[in-house]
N, C-alpha and C. Protein backbone atom coordinates (compact mmCIF):
# COMPACT_ATOMS: atom_id res chain seq x y z
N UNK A 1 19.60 56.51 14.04
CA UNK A 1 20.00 57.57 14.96
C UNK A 1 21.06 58.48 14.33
N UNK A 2 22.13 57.92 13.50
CA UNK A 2 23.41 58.36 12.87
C UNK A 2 22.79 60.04 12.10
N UNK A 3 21.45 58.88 11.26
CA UNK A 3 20.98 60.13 10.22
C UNK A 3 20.19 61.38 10.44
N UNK A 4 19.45 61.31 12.12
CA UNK A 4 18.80 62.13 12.78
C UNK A 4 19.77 63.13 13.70
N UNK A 5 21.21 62.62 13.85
CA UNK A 5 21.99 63.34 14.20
C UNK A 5 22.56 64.32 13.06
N UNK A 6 23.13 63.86 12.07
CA UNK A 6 23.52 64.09 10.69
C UNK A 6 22.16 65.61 10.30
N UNK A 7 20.55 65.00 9.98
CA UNK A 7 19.92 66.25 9.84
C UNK A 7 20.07 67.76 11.12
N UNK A 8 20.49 66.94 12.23
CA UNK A 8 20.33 68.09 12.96
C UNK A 8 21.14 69.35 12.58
N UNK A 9 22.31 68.38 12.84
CA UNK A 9 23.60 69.43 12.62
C UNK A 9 23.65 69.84 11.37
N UNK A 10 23.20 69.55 10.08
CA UNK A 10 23.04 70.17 8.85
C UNK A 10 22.02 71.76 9.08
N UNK A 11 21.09 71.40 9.97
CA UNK A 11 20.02 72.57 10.39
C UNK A 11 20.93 73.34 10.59
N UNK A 12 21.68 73.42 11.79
CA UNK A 12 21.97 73.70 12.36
C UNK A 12 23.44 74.62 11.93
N UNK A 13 23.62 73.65 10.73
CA UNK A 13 24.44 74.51 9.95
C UNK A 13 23.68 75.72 9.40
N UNK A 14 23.30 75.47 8.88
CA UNK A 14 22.08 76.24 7.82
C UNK A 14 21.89 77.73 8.74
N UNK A 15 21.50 77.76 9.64
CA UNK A 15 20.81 78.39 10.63
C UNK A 15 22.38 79.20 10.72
N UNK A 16 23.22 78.64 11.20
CA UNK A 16 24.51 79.69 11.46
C UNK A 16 25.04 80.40 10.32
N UNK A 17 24.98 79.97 9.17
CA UNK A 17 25.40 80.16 7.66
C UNK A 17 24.61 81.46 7.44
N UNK A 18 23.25 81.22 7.66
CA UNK A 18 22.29 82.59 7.82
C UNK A 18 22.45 83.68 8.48
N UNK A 19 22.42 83.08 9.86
CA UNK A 19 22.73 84.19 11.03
C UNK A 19 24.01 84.98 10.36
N UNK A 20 25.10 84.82 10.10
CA UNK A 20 26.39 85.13 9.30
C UNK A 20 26.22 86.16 8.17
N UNK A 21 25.36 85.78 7.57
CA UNK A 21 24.35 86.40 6.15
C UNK A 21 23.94 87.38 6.47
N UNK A 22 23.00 87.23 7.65
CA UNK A 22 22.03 88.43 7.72
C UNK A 22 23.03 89.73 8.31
N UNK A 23 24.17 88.97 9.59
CA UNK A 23 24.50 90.05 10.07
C UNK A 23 25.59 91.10 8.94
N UNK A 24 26.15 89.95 8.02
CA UNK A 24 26.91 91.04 7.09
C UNK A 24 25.94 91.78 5.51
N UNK A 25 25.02 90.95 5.76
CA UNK A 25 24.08 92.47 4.67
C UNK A 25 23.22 93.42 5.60
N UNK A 26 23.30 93.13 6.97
CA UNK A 26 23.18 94.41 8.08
C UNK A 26 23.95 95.78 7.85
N UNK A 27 25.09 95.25 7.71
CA UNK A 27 26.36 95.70 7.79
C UNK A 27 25.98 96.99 6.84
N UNK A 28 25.51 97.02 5.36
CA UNK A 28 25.22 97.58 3.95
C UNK A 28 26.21 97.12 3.35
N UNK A 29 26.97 95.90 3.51
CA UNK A 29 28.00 95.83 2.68
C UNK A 29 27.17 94.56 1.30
N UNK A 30 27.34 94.48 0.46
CA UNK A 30 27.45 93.64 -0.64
C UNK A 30 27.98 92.58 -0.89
N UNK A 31 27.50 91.56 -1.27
CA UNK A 31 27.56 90.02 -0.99
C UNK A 31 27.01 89.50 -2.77
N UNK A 32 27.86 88.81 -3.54
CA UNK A 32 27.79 88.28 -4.37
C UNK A 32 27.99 86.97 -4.13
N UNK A 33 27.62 85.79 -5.44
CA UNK A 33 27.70 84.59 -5.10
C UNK A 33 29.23 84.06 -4.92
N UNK A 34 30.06 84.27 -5.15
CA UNK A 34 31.38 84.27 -5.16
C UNK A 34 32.14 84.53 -3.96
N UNK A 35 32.16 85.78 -3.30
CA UNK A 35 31.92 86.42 -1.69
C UNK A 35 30.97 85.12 -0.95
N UNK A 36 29.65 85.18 -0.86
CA UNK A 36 29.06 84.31 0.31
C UNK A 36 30.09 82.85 0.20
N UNK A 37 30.50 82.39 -0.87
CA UNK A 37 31.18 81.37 -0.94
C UNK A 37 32.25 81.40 -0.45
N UNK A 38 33.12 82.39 -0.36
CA UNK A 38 34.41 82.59 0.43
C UNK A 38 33.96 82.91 1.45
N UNK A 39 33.18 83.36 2.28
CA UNK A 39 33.25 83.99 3.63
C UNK A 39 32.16 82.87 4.54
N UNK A 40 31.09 82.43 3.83
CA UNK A 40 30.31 81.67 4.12
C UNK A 40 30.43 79.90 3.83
N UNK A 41 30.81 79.82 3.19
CA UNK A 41 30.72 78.52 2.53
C UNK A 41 29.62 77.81 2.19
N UNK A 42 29.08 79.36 1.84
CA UNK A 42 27.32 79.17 0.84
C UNK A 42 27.41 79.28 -0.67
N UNK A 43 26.87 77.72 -1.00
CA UNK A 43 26.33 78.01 -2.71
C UNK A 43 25.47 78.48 -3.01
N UNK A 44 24.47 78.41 -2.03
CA UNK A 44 22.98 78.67 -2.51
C UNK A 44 22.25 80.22 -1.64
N UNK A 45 22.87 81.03 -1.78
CA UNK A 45 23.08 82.47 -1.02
C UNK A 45 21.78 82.89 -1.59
N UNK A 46 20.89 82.94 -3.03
CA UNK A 46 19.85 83.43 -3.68
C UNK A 46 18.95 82.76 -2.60
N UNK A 47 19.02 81.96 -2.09
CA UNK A 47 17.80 81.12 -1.38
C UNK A 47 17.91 81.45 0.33
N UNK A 48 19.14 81.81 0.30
CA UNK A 48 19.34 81.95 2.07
C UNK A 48 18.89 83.03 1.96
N UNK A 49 18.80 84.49 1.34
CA UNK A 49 18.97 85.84 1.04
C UNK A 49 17.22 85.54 1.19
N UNK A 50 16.57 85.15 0.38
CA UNK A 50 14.91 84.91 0.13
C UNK A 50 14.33 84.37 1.47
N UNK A 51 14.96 83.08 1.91
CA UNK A 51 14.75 82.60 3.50
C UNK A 51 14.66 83.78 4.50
N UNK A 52 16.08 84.56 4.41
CA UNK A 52 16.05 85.65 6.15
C UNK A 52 14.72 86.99 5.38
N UNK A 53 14.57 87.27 4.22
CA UNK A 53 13.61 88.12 3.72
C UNK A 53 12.20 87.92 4.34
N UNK A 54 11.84 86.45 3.95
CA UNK A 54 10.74 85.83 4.27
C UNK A 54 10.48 85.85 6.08
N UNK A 55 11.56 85.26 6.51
CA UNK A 55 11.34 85.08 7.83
C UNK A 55 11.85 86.82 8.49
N UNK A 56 11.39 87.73 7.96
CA UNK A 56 11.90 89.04 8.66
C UNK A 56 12.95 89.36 9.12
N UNK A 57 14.19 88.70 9.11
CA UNK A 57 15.16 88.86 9.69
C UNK A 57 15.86 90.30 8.77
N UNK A 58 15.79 90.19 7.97
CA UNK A 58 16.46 91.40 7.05
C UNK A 58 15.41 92.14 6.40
N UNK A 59 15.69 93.36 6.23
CA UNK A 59 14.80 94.45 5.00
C UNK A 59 15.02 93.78 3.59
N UNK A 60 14.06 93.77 2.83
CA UNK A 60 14.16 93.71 1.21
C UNK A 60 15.58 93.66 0.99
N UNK A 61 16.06 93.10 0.31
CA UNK A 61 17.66 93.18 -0.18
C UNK A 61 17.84 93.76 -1.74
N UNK A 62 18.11 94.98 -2.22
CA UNK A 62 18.48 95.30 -3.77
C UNK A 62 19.46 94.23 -4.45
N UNK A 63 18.52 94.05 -5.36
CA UNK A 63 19.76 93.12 -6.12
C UNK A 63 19.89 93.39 -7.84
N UNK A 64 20.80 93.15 -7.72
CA UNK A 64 21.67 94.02 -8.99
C UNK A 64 22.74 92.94 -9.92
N UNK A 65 22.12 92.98 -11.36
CA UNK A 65 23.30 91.94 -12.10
C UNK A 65 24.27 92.82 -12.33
N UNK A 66 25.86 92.70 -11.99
CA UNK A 66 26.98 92.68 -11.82
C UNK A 66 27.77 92.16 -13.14
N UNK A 67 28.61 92.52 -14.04
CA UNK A 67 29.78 91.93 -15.17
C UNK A 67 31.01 91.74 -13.51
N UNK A 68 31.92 90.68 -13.29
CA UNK A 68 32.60 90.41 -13.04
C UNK A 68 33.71 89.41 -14.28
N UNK A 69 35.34 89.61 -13.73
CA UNK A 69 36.24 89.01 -14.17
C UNK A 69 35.93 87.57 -14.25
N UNK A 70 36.23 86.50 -15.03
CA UNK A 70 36.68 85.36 -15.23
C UNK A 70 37.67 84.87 -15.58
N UNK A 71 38.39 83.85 -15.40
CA UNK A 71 39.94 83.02 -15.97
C UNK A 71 39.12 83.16 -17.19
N UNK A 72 37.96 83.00 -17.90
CA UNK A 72 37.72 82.77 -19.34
C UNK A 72 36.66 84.06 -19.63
N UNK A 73 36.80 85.06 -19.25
CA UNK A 73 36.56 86.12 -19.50
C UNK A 73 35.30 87.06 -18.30
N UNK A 74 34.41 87.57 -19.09
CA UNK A 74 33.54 88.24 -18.18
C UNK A 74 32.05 87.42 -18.16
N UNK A 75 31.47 87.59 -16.81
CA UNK A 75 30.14 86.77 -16.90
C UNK A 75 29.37 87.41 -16.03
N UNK A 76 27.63 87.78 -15.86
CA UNK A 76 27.32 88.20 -15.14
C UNK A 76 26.81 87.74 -13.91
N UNK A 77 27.12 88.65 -12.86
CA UNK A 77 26.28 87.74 -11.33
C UNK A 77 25.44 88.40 -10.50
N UNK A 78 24.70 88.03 -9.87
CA UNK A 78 23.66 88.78 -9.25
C UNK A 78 24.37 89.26 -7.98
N UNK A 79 24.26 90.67 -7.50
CA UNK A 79 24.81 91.12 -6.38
C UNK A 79 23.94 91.26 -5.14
N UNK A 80 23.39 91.39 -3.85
CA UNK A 80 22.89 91.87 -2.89
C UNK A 80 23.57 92.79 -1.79
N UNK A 81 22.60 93.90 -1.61
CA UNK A 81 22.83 94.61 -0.70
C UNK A 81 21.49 95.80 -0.47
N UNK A 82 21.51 95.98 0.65
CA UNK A 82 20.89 96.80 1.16
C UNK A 82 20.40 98.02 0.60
N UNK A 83 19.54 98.32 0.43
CA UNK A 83 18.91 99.48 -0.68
C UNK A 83 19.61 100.71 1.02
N UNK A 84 20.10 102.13 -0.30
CA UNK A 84 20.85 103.04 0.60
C UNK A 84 19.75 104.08 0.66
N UNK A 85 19.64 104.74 2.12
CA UNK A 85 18.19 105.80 2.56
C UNK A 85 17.91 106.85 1.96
């Protein structure tokens, strides 16, 4: 029972983590993996981003590799946001 409670609320996470997602690349604002991790407490944002795509919740998302800062220099990351009209 412990572990059928345990999957729920993981869903259930999942599902709010998204909802969260979709409404701030609504927004047109831009969401990198770094960002969804601070605001979301999503690692896996490439897959949530593909999930709300799939399930219609959002338009196509532009995505764009990014050079960002590092403590050990520069590295690139994939960005999302909303293609502009």
């Amino acid at each position: 029972m412990q572990t059928v409670f345990k999957l729920t609320q993981q869903m259930t996470n999942i599902e709010t983590q998204k909802q969260s997602i979709a409404d701030y690349i609504l927004l047109g604002l831009p969401l990198t993996p770094k960002d969804a991790m601070d605001k979301f407490g999503c690692t896996k944002i490439s897959t949530r981003i593909g999930e709300l795509e799939r399930e219609n919740r959002i338009p196509t998302v532009k995505r764009e590799m990014i050079e960002v800062e590092t403590r050990f220099g520069k590295t690139r990351v994939m960005k999302y946001q909303l293609p502009r009209p």
